[in-house]
PDB file of N, CA and C in Angstrom:
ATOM      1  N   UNK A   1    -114.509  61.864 163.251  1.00  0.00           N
ATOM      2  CA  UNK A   1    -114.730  63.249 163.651  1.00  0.00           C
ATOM      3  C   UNK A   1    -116.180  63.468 164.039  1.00  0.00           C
ATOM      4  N   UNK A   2    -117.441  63.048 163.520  1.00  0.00           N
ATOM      5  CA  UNK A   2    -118.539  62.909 163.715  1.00  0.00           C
ATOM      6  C   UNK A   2    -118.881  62.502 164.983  1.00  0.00           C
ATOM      7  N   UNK A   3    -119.700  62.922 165.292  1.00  0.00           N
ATOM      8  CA  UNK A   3    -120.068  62.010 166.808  1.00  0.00           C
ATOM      9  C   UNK A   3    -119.012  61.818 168.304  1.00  0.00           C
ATOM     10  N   UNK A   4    -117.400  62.538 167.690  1.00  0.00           N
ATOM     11  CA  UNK A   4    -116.306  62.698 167.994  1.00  0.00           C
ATOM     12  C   UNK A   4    -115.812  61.585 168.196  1.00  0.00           C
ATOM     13  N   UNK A   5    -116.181  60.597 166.979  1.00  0.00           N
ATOM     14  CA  UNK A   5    -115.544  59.113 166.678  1.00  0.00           C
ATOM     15  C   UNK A   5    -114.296  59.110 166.086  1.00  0.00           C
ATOM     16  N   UNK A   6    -113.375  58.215 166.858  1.00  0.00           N
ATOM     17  CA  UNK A   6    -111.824  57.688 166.313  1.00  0.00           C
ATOM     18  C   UNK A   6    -111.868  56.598 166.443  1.00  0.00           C
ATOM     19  N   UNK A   7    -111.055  55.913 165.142  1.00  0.00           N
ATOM     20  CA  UNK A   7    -110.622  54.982 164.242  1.00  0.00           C
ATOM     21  C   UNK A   7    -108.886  54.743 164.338  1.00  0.00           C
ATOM     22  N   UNK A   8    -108.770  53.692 165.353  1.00  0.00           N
ATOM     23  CA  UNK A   8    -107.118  53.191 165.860  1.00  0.00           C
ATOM     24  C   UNK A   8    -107.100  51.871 164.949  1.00  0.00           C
ATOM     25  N   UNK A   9    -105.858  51.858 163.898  1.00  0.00           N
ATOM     26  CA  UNK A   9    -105.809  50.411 163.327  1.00  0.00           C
ATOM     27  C   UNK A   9    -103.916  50.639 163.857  1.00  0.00           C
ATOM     28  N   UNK A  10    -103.904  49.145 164.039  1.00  0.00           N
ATOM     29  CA  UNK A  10    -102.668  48.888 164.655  1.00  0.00           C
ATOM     30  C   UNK A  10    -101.479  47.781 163.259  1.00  0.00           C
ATOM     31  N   UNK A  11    -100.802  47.617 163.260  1.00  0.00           N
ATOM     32  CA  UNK A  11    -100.056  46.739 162.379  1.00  0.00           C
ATOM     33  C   UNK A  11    -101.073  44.799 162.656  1.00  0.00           C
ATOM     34  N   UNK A  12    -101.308  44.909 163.731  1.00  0.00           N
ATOM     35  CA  UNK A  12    -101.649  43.311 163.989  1.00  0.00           C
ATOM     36  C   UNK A  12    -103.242  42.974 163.605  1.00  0.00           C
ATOM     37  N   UNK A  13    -104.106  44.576 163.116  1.00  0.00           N
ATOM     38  CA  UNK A  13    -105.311  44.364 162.832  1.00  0.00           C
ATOM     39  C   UNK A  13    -106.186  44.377 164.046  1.00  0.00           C
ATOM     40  N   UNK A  14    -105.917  45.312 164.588  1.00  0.00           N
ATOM     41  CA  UNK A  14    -106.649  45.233 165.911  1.00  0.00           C
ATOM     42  C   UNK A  14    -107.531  46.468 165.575  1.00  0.00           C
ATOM     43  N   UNK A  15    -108.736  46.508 165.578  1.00  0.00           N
ATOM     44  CA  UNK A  15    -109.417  47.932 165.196  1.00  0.00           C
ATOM     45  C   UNK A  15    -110.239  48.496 166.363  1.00  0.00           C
ATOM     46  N   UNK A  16    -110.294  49.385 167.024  1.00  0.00           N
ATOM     47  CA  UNK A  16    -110.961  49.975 168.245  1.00  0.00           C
ATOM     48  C   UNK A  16    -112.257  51.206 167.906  1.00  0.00           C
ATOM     49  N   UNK A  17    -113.010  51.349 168.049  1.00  0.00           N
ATOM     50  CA  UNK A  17    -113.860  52.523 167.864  1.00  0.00           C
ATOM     51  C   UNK A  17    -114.920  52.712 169.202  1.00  0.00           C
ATOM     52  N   UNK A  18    -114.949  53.927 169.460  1.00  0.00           N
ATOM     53  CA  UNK A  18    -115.359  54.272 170.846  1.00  0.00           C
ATOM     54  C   UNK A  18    -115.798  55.308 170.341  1.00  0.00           C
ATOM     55  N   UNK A  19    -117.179  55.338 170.671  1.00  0.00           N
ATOM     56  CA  UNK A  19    -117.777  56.673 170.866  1.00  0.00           C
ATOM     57  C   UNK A  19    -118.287  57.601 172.711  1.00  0.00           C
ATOM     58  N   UNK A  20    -118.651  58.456 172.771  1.00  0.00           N
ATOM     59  CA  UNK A  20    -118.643  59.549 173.196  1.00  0.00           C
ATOM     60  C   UNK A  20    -120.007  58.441 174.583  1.00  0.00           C
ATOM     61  N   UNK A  21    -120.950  57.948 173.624  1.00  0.00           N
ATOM     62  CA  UNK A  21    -122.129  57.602 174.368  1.00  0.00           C
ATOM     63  C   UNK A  21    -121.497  55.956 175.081  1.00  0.00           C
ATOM     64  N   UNK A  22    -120.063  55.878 175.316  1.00  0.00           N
ATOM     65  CA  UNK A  22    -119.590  54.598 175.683  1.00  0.00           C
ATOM     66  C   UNK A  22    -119.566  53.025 175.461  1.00  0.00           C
ATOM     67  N   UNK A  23    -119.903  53.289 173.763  1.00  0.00           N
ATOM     68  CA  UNK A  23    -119.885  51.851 172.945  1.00  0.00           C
ATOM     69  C   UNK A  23    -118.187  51.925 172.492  1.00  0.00           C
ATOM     70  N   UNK A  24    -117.696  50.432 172.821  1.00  0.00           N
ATOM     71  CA  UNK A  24    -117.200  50.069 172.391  1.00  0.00           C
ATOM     72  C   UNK A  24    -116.759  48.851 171.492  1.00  0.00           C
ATOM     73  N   UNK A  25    -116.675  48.796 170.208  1.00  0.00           N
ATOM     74  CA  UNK A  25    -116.236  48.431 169.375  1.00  0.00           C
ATOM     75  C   UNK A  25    -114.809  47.503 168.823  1.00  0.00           C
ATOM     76  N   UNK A  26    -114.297  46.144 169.364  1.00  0.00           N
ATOM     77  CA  UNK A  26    -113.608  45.912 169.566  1.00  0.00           C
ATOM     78  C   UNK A  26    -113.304  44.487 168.511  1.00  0.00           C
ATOM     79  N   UNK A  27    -112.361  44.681 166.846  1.00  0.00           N
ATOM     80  CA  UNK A  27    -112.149  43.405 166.161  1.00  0.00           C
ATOM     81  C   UNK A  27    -110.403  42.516 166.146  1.00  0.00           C
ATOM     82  N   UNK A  28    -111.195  42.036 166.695  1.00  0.00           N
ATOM     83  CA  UNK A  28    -109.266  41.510 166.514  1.00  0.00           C
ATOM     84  C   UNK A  28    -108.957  40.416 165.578  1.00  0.00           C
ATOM     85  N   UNK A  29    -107.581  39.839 164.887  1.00  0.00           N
ATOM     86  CA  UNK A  29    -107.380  39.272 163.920  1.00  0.00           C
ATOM     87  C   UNK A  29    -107.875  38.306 163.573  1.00  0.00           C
ATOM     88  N   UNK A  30    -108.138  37.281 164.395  1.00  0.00           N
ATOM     89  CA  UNK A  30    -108.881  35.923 164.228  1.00  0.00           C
ATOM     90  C   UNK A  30    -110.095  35.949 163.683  1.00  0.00           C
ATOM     91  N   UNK A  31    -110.563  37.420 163.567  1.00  0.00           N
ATOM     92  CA  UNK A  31    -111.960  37.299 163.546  1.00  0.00           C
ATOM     93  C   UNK A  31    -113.411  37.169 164.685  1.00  0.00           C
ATOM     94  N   UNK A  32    -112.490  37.707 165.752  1.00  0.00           N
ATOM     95  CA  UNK A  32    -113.593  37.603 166.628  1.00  0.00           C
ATOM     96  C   UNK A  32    -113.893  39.208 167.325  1.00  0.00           C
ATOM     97  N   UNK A  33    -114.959  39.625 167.556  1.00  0.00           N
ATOM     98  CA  UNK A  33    -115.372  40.857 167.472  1.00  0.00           C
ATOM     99  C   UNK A  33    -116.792  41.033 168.697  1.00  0.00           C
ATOM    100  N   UNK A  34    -116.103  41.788 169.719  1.00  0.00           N
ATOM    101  CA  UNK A  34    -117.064  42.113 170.822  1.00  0.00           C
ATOM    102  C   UNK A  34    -117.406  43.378 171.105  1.00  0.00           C
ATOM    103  N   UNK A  35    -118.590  43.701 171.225  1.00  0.00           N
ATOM    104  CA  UNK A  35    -119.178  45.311 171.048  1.00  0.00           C
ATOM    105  C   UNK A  35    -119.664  45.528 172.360  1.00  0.00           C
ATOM    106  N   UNK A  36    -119.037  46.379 173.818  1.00  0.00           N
ATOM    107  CA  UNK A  36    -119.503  46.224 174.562  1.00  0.00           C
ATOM    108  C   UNK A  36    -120.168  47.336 175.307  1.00  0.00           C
ATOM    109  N   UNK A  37    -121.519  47.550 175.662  1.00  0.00           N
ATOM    110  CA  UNK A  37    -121.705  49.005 176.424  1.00  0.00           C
ATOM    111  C   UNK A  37    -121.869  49.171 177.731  1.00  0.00           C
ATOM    112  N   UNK A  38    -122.312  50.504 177.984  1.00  0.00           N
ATOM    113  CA  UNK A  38    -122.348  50.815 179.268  1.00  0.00           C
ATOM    114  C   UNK A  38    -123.086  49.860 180.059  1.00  0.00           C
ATOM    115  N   UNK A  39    -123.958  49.746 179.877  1.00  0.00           N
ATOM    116  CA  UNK A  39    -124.827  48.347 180.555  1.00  0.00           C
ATOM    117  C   UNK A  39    -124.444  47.133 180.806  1.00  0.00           C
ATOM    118  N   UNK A  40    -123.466  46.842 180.105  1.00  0.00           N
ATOM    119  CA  UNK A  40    -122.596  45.319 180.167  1.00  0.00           C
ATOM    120  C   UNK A  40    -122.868  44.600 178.819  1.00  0.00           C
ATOM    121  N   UNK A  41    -123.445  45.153 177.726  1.00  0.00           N
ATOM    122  CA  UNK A  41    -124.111  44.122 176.366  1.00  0.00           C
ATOM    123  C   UNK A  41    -122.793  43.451 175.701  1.00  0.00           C
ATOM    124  N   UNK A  42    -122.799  42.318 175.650  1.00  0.00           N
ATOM    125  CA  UNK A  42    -122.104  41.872 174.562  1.00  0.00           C
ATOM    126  C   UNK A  42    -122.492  41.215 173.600  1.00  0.00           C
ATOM    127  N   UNK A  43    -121.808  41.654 172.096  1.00  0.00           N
ATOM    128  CA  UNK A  43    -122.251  41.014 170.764  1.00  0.00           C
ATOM    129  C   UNK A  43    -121.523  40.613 170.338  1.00  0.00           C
ATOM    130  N   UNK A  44    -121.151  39.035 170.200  1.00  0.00           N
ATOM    131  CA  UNK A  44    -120.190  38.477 169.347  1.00  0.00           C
ATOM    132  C   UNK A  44    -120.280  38.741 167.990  1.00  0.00           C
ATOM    133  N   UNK A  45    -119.277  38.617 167.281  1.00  0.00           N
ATOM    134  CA  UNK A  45    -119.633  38.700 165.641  1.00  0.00           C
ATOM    135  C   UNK A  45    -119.680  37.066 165.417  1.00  0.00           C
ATOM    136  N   UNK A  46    -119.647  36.764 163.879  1.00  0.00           N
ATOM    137  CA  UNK A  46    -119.642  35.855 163.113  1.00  0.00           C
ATOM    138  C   UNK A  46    -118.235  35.402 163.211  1.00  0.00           C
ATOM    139  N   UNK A  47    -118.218  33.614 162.932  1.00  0.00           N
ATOM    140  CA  UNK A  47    -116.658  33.152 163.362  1.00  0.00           C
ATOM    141  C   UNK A  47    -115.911  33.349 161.963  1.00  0.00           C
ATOM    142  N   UNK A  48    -116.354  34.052 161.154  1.00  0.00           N
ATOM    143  CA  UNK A  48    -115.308  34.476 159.516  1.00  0.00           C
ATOM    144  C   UNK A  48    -115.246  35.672 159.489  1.00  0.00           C
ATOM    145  N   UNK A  49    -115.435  35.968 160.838  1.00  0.00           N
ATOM    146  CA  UNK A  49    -114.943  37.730 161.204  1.00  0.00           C
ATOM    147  C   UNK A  49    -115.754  39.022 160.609  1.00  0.00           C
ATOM    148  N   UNK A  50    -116.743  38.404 160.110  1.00  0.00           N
ATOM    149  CA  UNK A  50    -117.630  39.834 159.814  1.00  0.00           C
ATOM    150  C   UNK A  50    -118.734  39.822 161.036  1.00  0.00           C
ATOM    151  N   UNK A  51    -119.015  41.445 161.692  1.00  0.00           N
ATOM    152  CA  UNK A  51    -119.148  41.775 162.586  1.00  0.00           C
ATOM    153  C   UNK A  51    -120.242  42.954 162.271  1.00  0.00           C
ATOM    154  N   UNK A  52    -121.446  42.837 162.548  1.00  0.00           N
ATOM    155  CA  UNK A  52    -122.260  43.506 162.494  1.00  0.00           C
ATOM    156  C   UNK A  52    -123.079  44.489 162.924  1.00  0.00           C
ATOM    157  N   UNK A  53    -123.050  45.882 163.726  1.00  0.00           N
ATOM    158  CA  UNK A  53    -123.557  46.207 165.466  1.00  0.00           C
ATOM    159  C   UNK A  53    -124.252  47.138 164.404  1.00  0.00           C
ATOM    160  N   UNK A  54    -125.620  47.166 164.992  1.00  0.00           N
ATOM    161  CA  UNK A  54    -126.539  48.278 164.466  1.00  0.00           C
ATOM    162  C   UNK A  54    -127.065  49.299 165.451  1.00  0.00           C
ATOM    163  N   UNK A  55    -127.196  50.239 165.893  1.00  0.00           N
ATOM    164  CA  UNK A  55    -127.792  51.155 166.916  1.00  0.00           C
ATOM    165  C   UNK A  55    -129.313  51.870 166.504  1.00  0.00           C
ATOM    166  N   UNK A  56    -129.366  52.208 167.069  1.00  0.00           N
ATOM    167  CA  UNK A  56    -130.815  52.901 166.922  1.00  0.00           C
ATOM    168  C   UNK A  56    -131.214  53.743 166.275  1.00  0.00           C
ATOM    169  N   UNK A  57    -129.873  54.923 166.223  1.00  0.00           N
ATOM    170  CA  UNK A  57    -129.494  55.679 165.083  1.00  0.00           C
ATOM    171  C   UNK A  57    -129.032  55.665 163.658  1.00  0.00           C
ATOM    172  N   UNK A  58    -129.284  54.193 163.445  1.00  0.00           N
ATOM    173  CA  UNK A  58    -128.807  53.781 161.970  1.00  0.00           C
ATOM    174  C   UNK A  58    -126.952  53.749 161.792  1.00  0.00           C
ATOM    175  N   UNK A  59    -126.352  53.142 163.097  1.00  0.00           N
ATOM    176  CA  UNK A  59    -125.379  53.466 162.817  1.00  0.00           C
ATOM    177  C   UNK A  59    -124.780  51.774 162.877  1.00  0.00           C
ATOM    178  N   UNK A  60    -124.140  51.183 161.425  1.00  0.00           N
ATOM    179  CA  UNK A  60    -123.615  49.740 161.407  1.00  0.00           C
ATOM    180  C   UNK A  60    -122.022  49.922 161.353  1.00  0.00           C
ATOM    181  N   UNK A  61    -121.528  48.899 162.022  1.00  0.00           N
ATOM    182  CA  UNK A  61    -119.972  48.658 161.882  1.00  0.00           C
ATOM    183  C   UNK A  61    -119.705  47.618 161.760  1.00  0.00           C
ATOM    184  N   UNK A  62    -119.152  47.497 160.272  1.00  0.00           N
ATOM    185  CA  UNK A  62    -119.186  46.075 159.257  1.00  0.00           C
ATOM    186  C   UNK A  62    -117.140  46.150 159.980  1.00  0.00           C
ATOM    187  N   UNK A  63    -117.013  44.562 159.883  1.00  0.00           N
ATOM    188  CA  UNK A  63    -115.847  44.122 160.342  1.00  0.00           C
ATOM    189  C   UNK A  63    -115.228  43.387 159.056  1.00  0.00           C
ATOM    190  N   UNK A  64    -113.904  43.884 158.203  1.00  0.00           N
ATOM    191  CA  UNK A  64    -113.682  42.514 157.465  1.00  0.00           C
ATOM    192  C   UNK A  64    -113.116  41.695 157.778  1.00  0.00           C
ATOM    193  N   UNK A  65    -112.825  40.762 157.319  1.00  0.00           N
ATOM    194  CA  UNK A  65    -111.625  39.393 157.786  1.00  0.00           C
ATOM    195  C   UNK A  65    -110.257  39.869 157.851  1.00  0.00           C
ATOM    196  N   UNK A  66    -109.590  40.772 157.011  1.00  0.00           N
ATOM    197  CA  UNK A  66    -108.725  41.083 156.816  1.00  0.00           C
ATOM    198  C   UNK A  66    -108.312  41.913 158.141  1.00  0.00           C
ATOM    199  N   UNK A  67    -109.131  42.397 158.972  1.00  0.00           N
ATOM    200  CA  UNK A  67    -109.164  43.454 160.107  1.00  0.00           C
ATOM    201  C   UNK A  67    -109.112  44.806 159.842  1.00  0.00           C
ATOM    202  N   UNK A  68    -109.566  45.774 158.891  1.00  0.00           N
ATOM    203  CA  UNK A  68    -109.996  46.427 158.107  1.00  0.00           C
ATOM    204  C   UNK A  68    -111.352  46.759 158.902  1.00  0.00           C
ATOM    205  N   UNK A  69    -111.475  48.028 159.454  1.00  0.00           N
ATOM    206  CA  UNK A  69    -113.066  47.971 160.087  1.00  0.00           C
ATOM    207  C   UNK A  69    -113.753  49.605 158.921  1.00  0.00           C
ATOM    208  N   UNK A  70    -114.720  49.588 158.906  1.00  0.00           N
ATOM    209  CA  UNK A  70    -115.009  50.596 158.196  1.00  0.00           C
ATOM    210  C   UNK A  70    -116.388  51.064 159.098  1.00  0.00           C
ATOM    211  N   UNK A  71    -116.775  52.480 158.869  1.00  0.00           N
ATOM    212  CA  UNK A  71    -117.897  53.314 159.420  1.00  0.00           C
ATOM    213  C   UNK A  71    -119.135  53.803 158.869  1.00  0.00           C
ATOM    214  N   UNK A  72    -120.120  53.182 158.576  1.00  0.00           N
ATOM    215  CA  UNK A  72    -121.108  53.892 157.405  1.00  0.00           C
ATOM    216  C   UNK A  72    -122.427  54.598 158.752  1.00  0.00           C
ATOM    217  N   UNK A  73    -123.041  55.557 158.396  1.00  0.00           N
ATOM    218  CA  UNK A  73    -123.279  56.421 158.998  1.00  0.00           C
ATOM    219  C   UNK A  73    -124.541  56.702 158.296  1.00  0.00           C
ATOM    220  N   UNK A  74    -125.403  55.054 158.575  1.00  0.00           N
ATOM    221  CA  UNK A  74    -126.670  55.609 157.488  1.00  0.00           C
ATOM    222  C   UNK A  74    -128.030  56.481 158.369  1.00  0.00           C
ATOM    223  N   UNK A  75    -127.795  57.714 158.445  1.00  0.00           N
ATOM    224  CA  UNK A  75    -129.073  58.350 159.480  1.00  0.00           C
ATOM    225  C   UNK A  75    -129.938  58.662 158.860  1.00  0.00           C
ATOM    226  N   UNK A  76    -131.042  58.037 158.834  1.00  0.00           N
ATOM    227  CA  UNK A  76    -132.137  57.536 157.543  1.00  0.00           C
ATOM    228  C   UNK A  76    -133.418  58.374 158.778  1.00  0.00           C
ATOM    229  N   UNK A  77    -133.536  59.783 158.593  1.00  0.00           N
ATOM    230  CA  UNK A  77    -134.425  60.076 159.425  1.00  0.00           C
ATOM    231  C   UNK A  77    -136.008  59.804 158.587  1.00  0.00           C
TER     232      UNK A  77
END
């Protein structure tokens, strides 16, 4: 709801998160995890599926193995 962020988990562990400023956020089951933006950036995650993207705004999106994505929202002004 923040930031007018949604959180899609599917039965196969596919987790999507997209925000407003056109990051996308993309983990799928194997463990592999690509964060891609408007500019073209891509960030692989780690090959045991934890997935790390930090922004400028203090904002991280931890990936688990399980495909489980979670949102922490540390705005540390």
């Amino acid at each position: 709801t923040i930031f007018g962020l949604y959180l899609l988990d599917s039965a196969l562990g596919l987790n999507s998160l997209r925000l407003p400023l056109g990051l996308t956020c993309s983990s799928f089951p194997w463990g592999f995890s690509s964060s891609r933006l408007v500019l073209g950036l891509t960030c692989p995650s780690l090959p045991w599926g934890y997935s790390s993207l930090r922004l400028p705004l203090g904002l991280t999106f931890p990936s688990l193995p399980w495909g489980i994505s979670s949102l922490r929202l540390s705005l540390s002004l």
